[in-house]
PDB file of N, CA and C in Angstrom:
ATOM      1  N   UNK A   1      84.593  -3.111  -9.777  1.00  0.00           N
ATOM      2  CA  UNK A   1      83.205  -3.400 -10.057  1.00  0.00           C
ATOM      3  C   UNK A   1      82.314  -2.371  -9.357  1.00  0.00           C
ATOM      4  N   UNK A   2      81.322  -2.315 -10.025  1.00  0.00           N
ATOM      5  CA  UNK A   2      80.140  -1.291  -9.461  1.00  0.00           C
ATOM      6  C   UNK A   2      78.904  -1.747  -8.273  1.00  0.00           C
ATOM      7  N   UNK A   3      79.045  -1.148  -7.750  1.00  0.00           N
ATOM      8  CA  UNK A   3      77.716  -1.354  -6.708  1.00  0.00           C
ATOM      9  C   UNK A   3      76.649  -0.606  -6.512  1.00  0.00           C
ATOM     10  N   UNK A   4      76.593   0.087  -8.013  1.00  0.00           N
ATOM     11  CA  UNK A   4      75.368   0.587  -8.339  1.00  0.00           C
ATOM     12  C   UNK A   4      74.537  -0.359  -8.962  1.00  0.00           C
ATOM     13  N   UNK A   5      73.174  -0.471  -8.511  1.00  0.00           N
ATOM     14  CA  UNK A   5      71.963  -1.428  -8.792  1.00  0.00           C
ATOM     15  C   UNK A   5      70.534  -0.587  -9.212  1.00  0.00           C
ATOM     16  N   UNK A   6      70.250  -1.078 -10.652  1.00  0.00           N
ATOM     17  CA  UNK A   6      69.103  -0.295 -10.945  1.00  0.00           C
ATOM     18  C   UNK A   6      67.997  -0.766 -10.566  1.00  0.00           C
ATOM     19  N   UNK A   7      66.957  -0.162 -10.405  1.00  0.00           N
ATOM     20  CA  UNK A   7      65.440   0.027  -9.735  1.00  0.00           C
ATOM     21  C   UNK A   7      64.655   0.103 -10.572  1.00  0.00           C
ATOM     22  N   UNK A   8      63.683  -0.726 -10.884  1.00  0.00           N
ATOM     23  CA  UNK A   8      62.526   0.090 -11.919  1.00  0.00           C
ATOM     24  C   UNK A   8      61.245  -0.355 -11.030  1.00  0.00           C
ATOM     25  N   UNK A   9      60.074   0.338 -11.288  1.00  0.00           N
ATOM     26  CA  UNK A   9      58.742   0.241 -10.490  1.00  0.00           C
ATOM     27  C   UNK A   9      57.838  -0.864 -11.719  1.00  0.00           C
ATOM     28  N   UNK A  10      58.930  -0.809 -13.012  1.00  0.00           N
ATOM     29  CA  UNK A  10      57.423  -1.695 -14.083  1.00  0.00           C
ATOM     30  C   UNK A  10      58.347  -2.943 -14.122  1.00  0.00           C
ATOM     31  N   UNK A  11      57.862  -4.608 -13.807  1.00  0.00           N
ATOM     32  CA  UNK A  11      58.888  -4.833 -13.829  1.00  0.00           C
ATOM     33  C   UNK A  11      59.135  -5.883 -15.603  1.00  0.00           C
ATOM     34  N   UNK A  12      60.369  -6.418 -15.415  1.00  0.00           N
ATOM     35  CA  UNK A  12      60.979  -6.655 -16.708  1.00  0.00           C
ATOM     36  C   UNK A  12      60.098  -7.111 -17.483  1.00  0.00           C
ATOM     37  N   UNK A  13      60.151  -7.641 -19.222  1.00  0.00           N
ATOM     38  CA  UNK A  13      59.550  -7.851 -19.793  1.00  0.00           C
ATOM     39  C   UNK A  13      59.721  -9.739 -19.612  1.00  0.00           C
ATOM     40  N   UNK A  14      61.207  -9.519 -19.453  1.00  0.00           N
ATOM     41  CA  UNK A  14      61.564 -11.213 -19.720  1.00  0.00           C
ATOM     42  C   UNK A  14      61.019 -12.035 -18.560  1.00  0.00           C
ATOM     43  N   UNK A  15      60.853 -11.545 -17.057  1.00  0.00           N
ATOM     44  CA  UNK A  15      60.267 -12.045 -16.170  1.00  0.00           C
ATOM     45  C   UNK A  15      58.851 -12.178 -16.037  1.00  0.00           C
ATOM     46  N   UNK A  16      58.413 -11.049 -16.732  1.00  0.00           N
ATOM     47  CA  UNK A  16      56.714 -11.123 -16.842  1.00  0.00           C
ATOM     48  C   UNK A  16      56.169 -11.392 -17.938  1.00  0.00           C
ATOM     49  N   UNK A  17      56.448 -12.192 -18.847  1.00  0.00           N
ATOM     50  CA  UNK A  17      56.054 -12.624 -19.884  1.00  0.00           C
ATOM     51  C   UNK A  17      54.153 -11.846 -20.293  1.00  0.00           C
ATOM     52  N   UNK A  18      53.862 -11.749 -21.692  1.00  0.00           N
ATOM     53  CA  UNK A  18      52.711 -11.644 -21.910  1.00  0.00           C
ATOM     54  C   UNK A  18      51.706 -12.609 -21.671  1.00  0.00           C
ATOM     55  N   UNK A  19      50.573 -12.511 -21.134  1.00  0.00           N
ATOM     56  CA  UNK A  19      49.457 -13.676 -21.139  1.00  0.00           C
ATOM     57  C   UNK A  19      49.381 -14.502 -22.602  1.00  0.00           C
ATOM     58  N   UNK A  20      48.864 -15.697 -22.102  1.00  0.00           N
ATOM     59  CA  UNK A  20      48.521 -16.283 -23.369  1.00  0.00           C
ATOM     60  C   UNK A  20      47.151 -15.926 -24.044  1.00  0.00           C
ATOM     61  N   UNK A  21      47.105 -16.257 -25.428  1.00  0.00           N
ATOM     62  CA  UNK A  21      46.139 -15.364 -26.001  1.00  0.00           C
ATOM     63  C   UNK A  21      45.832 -16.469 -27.555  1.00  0.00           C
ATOM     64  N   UNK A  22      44.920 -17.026 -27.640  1.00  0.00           N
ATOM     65  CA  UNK A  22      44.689 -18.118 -28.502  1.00  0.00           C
ATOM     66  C   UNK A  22      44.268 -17.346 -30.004  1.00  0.00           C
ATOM     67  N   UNK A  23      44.289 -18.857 -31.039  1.00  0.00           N
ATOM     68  CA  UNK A  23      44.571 -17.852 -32.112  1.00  0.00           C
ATOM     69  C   UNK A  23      43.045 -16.870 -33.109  1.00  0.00           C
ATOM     70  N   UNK A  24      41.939 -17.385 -32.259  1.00  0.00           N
ATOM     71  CA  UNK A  24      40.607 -16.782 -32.709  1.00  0.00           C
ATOM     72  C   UNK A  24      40.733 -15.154 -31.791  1.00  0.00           C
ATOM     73  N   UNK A  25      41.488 -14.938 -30.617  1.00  0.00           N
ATOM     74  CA  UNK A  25      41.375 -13.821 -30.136  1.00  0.00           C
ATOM     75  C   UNK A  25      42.237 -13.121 -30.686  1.00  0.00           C
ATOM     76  N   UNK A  26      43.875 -13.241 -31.188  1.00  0.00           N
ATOM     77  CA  UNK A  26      44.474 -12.590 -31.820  1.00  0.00           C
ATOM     78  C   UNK A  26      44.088 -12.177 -33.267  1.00  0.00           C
ATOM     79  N   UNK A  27      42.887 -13.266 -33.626  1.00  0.00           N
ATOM     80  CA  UNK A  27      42.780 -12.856 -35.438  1.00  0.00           C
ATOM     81  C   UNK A  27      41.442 -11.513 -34.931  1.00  0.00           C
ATOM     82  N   UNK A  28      40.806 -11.680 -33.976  1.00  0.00           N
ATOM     83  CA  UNK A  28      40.065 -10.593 -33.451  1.00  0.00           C
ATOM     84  C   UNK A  28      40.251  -9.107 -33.386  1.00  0.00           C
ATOM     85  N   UNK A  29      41.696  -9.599 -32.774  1.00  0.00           N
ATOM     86  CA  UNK A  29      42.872  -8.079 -32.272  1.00  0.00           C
ATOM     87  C   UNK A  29      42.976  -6.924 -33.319  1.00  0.00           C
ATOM     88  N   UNK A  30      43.565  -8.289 -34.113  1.00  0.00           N
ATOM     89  CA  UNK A  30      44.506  -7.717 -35.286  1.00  0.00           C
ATOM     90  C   UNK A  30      44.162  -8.457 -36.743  1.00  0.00           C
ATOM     91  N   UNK A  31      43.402  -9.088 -36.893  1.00  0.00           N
ATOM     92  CA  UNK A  31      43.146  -9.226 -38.474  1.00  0.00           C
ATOM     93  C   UNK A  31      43.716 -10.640 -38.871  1.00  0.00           C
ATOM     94  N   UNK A  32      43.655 -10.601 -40.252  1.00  0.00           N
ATOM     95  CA  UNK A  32      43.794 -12.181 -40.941  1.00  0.00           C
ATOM     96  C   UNK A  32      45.437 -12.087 -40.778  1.00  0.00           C
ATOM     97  N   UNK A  33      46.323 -12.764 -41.097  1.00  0.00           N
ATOM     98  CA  UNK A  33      47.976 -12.858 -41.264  1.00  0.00           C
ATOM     99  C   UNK A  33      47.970 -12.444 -42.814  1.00  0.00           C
ATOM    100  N   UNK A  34      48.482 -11.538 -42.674  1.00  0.00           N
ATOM    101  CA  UNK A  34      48.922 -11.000 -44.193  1.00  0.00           C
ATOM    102  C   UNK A  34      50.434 -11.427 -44.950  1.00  0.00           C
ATOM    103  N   UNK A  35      50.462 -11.352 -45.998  1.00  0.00           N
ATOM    104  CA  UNK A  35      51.826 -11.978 -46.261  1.00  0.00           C
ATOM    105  C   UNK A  35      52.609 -10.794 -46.213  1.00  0.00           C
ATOM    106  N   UNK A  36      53.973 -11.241 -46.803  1.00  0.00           N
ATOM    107  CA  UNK A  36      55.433 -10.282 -46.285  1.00  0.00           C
ATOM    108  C   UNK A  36      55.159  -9.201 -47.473  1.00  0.00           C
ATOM    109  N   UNK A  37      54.997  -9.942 -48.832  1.00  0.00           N
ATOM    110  CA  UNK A  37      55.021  -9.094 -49.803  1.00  0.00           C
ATOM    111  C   UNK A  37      53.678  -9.278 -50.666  1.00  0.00           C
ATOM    112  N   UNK A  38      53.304  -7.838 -51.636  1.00  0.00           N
ATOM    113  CA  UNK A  38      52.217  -8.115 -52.216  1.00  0.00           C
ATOM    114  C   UNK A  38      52.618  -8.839 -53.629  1.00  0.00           C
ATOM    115  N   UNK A  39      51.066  -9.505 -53.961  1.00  0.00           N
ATOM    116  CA  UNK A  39      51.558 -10.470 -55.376  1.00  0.00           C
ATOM    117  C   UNK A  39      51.607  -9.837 -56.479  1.00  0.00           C
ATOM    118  N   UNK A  40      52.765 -10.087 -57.299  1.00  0.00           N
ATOM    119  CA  UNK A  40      52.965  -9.418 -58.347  1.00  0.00           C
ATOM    120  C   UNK A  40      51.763  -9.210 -59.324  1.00  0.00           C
ATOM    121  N   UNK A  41      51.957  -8.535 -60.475  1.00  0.00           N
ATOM    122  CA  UNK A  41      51.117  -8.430 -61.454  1.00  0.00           C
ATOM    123  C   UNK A  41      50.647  -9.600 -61.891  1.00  0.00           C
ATOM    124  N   UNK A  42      51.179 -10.476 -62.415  1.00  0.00           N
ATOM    125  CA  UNK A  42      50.965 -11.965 -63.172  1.00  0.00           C
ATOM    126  C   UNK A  42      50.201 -12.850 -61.926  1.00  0.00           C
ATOM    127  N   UNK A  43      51.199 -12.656 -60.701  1.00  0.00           N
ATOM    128  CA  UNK A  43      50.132 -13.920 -59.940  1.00  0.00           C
ATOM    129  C   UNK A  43      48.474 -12.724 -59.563  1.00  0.00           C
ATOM    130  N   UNK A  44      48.973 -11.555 -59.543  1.00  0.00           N
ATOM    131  CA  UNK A  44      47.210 -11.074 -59.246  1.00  0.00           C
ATOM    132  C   UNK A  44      46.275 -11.494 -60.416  1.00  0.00           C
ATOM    133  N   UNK A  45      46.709 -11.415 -61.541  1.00  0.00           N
ATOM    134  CA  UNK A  45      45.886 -11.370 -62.829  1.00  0.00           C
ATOM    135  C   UNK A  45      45.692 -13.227 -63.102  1.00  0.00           C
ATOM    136  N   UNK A  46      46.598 -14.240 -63.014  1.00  0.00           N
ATOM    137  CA  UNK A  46      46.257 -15.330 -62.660  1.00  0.00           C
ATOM    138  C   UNK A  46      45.615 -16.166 -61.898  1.00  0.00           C
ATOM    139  N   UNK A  47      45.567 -15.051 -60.296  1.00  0.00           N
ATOM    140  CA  UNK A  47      45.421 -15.869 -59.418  1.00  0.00           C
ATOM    141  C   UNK A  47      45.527 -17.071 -58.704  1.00  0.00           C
ATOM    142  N   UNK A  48      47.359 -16.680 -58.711  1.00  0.00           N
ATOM    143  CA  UNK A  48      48.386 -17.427 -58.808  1.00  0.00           C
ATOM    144  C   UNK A  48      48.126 -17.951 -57.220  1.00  0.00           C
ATOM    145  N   UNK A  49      47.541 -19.334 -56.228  1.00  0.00           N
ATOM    146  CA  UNK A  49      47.622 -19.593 -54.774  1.00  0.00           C
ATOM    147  C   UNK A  49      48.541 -20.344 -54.294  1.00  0.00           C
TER     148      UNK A  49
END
């Protein structure tokens, strides 16, 4: 086994989790939630919801 031990000065992501951040400040950030894919021809021209 090794007894080399790594060092970092920033520390982990999993220990320092991101702040919490509610959902009127994230739609602020970054915009409305967009979907995965755009709507086809028929549901654009229907306006298929």
């Amino acid at each position: 086994m090794s007894s080399y031990s790594f060092r970092s000065s920033r520390p982990d992501g999993w220990t320092q989790p991101r702040p919490y951040s509610d959902a009127t400040l994230r739609l602020m950030a970054h915009g409305p939630i967009q979907p995965m894919e755009e709507p086809g021809f028929l549901a654009r021209l229907f306006g298929n919801r």
